[in-house]
ModelCIF file with pLDDT and N, C-alpha, C, O atoms, coordinates in Angstrom:
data_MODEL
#
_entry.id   MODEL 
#
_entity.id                         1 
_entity.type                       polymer 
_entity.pdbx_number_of_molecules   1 
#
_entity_poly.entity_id                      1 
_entity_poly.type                           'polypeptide(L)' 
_entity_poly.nstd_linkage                   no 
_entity_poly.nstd_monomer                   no 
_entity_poly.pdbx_seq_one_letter_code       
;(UNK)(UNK)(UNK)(UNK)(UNK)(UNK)(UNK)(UNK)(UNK)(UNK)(UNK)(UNK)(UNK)(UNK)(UNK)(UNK)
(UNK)(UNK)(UNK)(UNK)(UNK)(UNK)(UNK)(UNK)(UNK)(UNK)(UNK)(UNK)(UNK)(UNK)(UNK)(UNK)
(UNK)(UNK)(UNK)(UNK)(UNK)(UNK)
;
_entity_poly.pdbx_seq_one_letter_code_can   XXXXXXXXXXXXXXXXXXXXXXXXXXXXXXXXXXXXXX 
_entity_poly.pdbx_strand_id                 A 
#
loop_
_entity_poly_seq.entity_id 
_entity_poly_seq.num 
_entity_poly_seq.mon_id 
_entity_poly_seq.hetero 
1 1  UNK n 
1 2  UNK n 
1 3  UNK n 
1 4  UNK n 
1 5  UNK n 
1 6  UNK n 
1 7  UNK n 
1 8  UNK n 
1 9  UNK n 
1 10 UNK n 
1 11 UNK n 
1 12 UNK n 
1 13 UNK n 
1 14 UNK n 
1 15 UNK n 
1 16 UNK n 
1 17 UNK n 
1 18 UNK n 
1 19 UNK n 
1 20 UNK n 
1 21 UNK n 
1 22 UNK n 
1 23 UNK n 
1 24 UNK n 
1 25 UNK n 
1 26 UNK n 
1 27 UNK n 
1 28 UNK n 
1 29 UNK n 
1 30 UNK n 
1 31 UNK n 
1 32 UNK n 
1 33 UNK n 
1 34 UNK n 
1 35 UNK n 
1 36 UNK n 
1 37 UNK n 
1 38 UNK n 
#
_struct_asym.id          A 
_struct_asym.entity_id   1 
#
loop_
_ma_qa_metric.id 
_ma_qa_metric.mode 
_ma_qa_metric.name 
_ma_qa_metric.software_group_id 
_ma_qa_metric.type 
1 global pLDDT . pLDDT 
2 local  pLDDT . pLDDT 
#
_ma_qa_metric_global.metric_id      1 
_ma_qa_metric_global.metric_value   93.47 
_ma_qa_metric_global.model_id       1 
_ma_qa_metric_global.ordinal_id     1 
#
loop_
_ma_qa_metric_local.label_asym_id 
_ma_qa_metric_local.label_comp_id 
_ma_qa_metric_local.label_seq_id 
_ma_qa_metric_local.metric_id 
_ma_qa_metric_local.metric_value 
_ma_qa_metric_local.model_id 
_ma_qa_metric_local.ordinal_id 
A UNK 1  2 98.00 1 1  
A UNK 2  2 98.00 1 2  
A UNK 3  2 97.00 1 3  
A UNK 4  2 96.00 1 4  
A UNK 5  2 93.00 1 5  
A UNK 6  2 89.00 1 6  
A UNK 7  2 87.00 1 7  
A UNK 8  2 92.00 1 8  
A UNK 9  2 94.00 1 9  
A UNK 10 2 96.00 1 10 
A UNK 11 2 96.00 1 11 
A UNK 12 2 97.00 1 12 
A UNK 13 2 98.00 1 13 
A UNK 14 2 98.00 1 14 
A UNK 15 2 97.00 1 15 
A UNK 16 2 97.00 1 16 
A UNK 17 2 95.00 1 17 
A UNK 18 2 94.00 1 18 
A UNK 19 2 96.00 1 19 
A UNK 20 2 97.00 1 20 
A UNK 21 2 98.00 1 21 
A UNK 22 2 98.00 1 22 
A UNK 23 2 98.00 1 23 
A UNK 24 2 97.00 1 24 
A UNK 25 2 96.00 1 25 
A UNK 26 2 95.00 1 26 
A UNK 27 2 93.00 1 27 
A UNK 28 2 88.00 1 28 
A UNK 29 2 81.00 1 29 
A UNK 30 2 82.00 1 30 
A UNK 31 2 81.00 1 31 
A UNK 32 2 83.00 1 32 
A UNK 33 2 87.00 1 33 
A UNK 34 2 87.00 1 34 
A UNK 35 2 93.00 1 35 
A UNK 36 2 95.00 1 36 
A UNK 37 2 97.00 1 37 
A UNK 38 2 98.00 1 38 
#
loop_
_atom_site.group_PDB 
_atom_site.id 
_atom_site.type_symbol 
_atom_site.label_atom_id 
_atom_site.label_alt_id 
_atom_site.label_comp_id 
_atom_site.label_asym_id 
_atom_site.label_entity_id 
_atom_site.label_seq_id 
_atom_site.pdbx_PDB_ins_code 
_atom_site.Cartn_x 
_atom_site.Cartn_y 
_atom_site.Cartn_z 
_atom_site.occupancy 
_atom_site.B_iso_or_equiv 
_atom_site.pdbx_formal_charge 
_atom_site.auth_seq_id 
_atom_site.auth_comp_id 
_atom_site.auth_asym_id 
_atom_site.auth_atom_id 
_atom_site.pdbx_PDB_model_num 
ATOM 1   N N  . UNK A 1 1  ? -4.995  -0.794  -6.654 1.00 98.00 ? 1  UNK A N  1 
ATOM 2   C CA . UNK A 1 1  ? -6.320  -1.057  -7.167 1.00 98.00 ? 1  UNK A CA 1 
ATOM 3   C C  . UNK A 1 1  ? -7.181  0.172   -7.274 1.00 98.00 ? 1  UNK A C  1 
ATOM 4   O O  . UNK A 1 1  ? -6.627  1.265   -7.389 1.00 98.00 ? 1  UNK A O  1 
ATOM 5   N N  . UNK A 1 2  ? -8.552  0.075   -7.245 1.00 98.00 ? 2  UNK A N  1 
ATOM 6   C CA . UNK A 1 2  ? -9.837  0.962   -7.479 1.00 98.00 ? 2  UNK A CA 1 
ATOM 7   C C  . UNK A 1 2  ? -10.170 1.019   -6.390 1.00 98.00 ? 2  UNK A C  1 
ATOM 8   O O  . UNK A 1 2  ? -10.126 -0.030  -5.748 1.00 98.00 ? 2  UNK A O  1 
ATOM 9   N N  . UNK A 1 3  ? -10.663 2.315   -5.692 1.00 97.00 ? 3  UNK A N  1 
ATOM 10  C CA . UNK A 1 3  ? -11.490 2.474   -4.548 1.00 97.00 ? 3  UNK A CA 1 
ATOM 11  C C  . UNK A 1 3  ? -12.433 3.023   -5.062 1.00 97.00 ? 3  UNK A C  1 
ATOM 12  O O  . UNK A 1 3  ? -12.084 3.854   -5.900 1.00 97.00 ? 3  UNK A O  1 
ATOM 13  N N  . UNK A 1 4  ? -14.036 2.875   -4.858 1.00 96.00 ? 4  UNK A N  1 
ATOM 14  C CA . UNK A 1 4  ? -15.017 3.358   -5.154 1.00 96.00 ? 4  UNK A CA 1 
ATOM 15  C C  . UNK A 1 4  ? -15.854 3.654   -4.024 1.00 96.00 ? 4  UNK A C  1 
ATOM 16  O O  . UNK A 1 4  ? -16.243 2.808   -3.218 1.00 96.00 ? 4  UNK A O  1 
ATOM 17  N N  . UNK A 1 5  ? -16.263 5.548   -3.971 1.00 93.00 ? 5  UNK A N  1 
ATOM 18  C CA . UNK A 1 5  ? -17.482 6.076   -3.008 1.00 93.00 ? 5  UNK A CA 1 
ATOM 19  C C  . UNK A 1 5  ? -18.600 5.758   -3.539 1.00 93.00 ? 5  UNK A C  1 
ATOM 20  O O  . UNK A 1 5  ? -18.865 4.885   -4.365 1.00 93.00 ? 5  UNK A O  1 
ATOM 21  N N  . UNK A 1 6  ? -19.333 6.619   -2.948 1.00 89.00 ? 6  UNK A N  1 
ATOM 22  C CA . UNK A 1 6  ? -20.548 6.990   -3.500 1.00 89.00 ? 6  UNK A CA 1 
ATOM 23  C C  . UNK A 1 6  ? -21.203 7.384   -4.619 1.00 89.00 ? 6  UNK A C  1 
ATOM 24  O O  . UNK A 1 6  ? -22.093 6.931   -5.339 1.00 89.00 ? 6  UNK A O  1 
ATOM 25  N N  . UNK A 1 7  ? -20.364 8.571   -4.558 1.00 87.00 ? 7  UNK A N  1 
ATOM 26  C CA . UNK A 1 7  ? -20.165 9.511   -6.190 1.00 87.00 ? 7  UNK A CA 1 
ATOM 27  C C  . UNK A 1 7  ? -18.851 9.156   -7.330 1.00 87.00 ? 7  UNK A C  1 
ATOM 28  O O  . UNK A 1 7  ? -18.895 9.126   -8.560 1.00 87.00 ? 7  UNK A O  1 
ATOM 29  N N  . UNK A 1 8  ? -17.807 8.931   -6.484 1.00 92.00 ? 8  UNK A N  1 
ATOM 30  C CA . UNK A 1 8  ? -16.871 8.956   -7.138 1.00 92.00 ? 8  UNK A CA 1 
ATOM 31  C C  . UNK A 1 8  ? -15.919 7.870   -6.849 1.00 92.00 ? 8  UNK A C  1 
ATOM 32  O O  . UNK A 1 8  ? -16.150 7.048   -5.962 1.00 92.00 ? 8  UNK A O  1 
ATOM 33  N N  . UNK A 1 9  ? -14.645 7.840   -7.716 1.00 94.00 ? 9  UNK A N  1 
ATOM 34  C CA . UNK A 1 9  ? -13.691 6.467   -7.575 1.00 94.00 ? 9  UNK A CA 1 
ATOM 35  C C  . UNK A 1 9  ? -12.268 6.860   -7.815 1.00 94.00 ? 9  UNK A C  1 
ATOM 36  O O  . UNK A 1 9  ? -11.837 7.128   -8.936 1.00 94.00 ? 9  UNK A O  1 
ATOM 37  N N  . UNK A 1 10 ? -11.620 6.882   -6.818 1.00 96.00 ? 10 UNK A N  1 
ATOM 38  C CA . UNK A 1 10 ? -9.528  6.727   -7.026 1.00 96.00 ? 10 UNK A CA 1 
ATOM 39  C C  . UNK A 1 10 ? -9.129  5.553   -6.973 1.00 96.00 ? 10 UNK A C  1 
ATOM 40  O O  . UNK A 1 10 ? -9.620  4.441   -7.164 1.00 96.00 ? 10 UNK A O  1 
ATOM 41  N N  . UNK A 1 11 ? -7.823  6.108   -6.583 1.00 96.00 ? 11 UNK A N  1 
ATOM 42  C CA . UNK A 1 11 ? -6.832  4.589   -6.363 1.00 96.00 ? 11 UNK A CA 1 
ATOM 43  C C  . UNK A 1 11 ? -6.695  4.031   -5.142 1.00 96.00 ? 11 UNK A C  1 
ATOM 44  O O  . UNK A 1 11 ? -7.228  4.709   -4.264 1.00 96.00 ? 11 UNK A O  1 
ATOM 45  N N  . UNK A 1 12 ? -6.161  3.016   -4.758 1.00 97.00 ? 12 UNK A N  1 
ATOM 46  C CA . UNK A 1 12 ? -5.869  2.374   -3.388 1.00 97.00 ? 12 UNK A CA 1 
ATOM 47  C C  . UNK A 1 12 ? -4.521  1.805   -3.708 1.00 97.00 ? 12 UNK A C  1 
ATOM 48  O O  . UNK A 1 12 ? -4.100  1.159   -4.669 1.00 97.00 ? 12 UNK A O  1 
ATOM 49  N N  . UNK A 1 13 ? -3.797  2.390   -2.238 1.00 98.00 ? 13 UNK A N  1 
ATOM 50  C CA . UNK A 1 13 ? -2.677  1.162   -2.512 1.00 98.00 ? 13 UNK A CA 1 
ATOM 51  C C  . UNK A 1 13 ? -2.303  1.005   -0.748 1.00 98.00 ? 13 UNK A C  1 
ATOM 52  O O  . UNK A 1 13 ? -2.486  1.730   0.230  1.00 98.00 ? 13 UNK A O  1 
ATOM 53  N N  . UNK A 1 14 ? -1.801  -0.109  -0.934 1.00 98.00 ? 14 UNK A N  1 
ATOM 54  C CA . UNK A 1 14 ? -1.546  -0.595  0.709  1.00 98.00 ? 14 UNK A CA 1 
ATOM 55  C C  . UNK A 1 14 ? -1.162  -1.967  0.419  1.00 98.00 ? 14 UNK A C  1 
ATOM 56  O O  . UNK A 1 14 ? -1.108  -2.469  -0.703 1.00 98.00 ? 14 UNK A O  1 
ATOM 57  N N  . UNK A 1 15 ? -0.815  -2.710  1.886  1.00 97.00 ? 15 UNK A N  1 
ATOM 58  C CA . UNK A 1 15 ? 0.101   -4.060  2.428  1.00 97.00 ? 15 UNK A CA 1 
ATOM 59  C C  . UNK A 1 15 ? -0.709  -5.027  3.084  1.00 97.00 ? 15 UNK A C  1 
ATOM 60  O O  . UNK A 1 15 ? -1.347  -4.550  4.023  1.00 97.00 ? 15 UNK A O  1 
ATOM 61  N N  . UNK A 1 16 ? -0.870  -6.179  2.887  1.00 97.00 ? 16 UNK A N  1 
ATOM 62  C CA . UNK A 1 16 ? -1.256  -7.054  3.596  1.00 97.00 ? 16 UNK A CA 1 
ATOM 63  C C  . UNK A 1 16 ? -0.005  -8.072  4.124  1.00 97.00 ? 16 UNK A C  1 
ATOM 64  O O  . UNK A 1 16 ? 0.720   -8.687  3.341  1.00 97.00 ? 16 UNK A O  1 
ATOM 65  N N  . UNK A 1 17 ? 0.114   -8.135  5.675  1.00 95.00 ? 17 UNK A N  1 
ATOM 66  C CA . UNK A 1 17 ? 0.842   -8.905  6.206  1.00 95.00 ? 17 UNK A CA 1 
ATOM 67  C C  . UNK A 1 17 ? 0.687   -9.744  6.854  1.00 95.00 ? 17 UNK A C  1 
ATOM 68  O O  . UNK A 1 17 ? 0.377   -9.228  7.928  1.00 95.00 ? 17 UNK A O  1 
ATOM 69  N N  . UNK A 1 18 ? 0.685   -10.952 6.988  1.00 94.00 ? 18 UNK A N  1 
ATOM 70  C CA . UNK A 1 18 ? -0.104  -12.019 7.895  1.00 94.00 ? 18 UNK A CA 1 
ATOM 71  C C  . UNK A 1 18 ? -1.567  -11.868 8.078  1.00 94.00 ? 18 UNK A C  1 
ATOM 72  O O  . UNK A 1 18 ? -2.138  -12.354 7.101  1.00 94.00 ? 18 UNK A O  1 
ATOM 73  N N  . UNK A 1 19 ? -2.387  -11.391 8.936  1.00 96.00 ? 19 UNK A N  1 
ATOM 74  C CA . UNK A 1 19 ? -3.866  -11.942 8.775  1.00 96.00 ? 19 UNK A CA 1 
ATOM 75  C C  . UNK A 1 19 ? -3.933  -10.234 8.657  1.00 96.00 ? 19 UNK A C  1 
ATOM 76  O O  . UNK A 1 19 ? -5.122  -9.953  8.803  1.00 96.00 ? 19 UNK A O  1 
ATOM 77  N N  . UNK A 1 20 ? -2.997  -8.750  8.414  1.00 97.00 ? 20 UNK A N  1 
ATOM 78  C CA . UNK A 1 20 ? -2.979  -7.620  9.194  1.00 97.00 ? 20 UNK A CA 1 
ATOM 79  C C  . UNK A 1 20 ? -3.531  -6.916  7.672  1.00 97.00 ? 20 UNK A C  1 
ATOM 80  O O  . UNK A 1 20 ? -2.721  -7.219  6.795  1.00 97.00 ? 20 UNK A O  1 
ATOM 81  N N  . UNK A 1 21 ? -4.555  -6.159  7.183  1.00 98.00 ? 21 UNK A N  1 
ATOM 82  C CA . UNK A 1 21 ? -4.486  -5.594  6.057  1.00 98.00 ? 21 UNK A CA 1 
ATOM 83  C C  . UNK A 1 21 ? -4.004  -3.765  6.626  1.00 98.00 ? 21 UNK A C  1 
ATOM 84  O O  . UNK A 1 21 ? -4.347  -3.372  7.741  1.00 98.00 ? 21 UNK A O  1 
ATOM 85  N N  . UNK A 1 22 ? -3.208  -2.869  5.663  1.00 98.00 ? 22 UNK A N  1 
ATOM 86  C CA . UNK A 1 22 ? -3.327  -1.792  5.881  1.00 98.00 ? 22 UNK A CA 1 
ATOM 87  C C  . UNK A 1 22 ? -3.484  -0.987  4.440  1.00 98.00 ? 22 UNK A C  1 
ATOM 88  O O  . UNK A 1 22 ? -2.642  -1.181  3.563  1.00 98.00 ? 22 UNK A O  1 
ATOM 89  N N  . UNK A 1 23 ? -4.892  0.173   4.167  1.00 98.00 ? 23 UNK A N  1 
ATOM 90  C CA . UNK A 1 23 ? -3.988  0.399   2.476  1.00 98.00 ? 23 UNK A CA 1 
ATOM 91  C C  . UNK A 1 23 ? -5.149  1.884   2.914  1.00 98.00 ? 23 UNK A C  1 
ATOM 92  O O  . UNK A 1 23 ? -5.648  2.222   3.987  1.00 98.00 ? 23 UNK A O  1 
ATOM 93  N N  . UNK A 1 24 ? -5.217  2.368   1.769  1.00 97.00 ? 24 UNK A N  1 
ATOM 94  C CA . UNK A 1 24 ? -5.696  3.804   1.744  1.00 97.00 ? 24 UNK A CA 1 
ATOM 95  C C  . UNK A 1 24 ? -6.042  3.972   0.507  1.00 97.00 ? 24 UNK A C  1 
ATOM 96  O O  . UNK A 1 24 ? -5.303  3.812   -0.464 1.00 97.00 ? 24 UNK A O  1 
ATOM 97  N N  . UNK A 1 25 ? -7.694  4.450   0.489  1.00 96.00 ? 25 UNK A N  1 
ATOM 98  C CA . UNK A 1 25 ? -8.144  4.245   -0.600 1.00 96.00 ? 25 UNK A CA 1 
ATOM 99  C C  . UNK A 1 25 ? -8.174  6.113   -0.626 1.00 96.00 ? 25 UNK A C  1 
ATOM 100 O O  . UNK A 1 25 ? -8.251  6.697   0.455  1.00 96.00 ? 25 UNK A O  1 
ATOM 101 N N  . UNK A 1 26 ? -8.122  6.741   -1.648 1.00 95.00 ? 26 UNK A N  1 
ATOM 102 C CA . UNK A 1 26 ? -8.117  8.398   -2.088 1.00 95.00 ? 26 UNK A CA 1 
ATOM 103 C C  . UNK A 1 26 ? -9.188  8.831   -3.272 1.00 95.00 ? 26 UNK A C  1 
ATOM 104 O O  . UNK A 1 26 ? -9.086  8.610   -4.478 1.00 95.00 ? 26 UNK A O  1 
ATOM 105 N N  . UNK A 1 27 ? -10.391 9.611   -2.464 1.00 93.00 ? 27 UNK A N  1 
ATOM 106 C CA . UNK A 1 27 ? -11.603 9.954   -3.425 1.00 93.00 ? 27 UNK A CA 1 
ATOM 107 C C  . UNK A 1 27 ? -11.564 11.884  -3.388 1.00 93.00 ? 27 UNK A C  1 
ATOM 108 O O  . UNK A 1 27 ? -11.400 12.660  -2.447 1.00 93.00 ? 27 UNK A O  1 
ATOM 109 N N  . UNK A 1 28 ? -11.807 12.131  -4.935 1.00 88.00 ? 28 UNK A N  1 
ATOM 110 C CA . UNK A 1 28 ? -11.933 13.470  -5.451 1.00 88.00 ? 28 UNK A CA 1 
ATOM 111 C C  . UNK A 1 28 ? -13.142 14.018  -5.560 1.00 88.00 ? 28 UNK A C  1 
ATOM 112 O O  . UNK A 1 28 ? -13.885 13.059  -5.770 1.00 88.00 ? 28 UNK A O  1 
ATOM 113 N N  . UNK A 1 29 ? -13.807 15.036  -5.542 1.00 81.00 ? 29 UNK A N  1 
ATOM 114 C CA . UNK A 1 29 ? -14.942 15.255  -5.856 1.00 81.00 ? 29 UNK A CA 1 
ATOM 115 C C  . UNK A 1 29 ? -14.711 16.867  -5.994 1.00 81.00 ? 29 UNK A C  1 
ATOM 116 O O  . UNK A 1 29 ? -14.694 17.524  -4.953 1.00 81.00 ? 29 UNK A O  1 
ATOM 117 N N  . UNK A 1 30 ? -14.562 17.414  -7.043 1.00 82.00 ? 30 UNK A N  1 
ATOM 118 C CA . UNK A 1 30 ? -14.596 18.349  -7.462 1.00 82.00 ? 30 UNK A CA 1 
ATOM 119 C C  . UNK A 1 30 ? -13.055 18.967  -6.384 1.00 82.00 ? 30 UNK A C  1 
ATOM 120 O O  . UNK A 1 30 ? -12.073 18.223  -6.391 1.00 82.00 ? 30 UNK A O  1 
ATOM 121 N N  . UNK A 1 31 ? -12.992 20.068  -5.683 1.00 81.00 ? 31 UNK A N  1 
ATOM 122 C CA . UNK A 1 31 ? -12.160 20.717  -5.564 1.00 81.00 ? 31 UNK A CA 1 
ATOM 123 C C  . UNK A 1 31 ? -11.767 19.919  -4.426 1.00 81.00 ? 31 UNK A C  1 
ATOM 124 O O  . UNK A 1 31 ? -10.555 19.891  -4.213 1.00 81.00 ? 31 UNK A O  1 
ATOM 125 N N  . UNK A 1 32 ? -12.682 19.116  -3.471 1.00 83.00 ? 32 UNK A N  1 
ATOM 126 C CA . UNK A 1 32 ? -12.554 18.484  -2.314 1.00 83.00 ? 32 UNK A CA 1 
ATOM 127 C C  . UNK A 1 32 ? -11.899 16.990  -2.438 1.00 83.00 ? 32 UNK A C  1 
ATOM 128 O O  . UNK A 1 32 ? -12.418 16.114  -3.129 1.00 83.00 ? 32 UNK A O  1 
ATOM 129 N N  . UNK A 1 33 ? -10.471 16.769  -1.544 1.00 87.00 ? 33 UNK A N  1 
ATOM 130 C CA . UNK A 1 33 ? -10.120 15.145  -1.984 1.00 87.00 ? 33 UNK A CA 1 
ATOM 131 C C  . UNK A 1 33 ? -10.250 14.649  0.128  1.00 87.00 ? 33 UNK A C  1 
ATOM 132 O O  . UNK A 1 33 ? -10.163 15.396  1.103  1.00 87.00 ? 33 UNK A O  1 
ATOM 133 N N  . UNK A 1 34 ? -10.391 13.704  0.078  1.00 87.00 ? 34 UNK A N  1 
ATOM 134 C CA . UNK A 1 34 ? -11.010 12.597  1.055  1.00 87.00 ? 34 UNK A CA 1 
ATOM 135 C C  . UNK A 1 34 ? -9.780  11.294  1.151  1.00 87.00 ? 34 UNK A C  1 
ATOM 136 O O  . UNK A 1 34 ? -9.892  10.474  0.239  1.00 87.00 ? 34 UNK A O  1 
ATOM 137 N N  . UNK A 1 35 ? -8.878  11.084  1.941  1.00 93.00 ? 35 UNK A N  1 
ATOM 138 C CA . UNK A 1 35 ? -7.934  9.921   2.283  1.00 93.00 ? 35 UNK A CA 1 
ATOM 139 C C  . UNK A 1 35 ? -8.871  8.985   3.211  1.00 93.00 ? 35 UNK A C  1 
ATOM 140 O O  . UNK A 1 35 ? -9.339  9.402   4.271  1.00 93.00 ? 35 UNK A O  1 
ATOM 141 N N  . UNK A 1 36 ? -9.132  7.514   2.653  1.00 95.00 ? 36 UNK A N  1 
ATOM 142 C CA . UNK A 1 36 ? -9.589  7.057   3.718  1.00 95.00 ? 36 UNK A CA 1 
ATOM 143 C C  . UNK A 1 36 ? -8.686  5.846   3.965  1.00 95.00 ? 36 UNK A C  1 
ATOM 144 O O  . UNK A 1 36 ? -8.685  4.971   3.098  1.00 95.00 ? 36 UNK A O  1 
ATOM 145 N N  . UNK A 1 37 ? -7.829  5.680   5.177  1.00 97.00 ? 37 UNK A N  1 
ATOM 146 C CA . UNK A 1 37 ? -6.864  5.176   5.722  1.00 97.00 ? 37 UNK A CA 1 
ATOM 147 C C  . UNK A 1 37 ? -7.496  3.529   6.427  1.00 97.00 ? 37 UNK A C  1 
ATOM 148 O O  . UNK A 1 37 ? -8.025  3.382   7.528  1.00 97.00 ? 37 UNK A O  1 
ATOM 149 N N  . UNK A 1 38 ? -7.317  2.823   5.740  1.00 98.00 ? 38 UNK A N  1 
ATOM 150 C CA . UNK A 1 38 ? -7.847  1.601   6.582  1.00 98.00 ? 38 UNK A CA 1 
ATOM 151 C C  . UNK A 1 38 ? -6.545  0.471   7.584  1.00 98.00 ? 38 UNK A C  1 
ATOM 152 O O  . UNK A 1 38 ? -6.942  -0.488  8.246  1.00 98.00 ? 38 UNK A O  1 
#
């Protein structure tokens, strides 16, 4: 899917297993990139 910050928007991808979500959404902002691991 779409992950959307503040400023900016990547992709997400990840697993949902029983009630358990895990995925990681990835934001760019100029030279700087940001993994945010949920």
């Amino acid at each position: 899917g779409v992950y959307k910050g503040e400023l900016t928007e990547g992709n997400l991808r990840g697993k949902v297993q029983g009630n358990t979500i895990d995925f990681t959404g990835y934001l760019h902002h100029e030279a700087t990139g940001v993994s945010f691991h949920y």
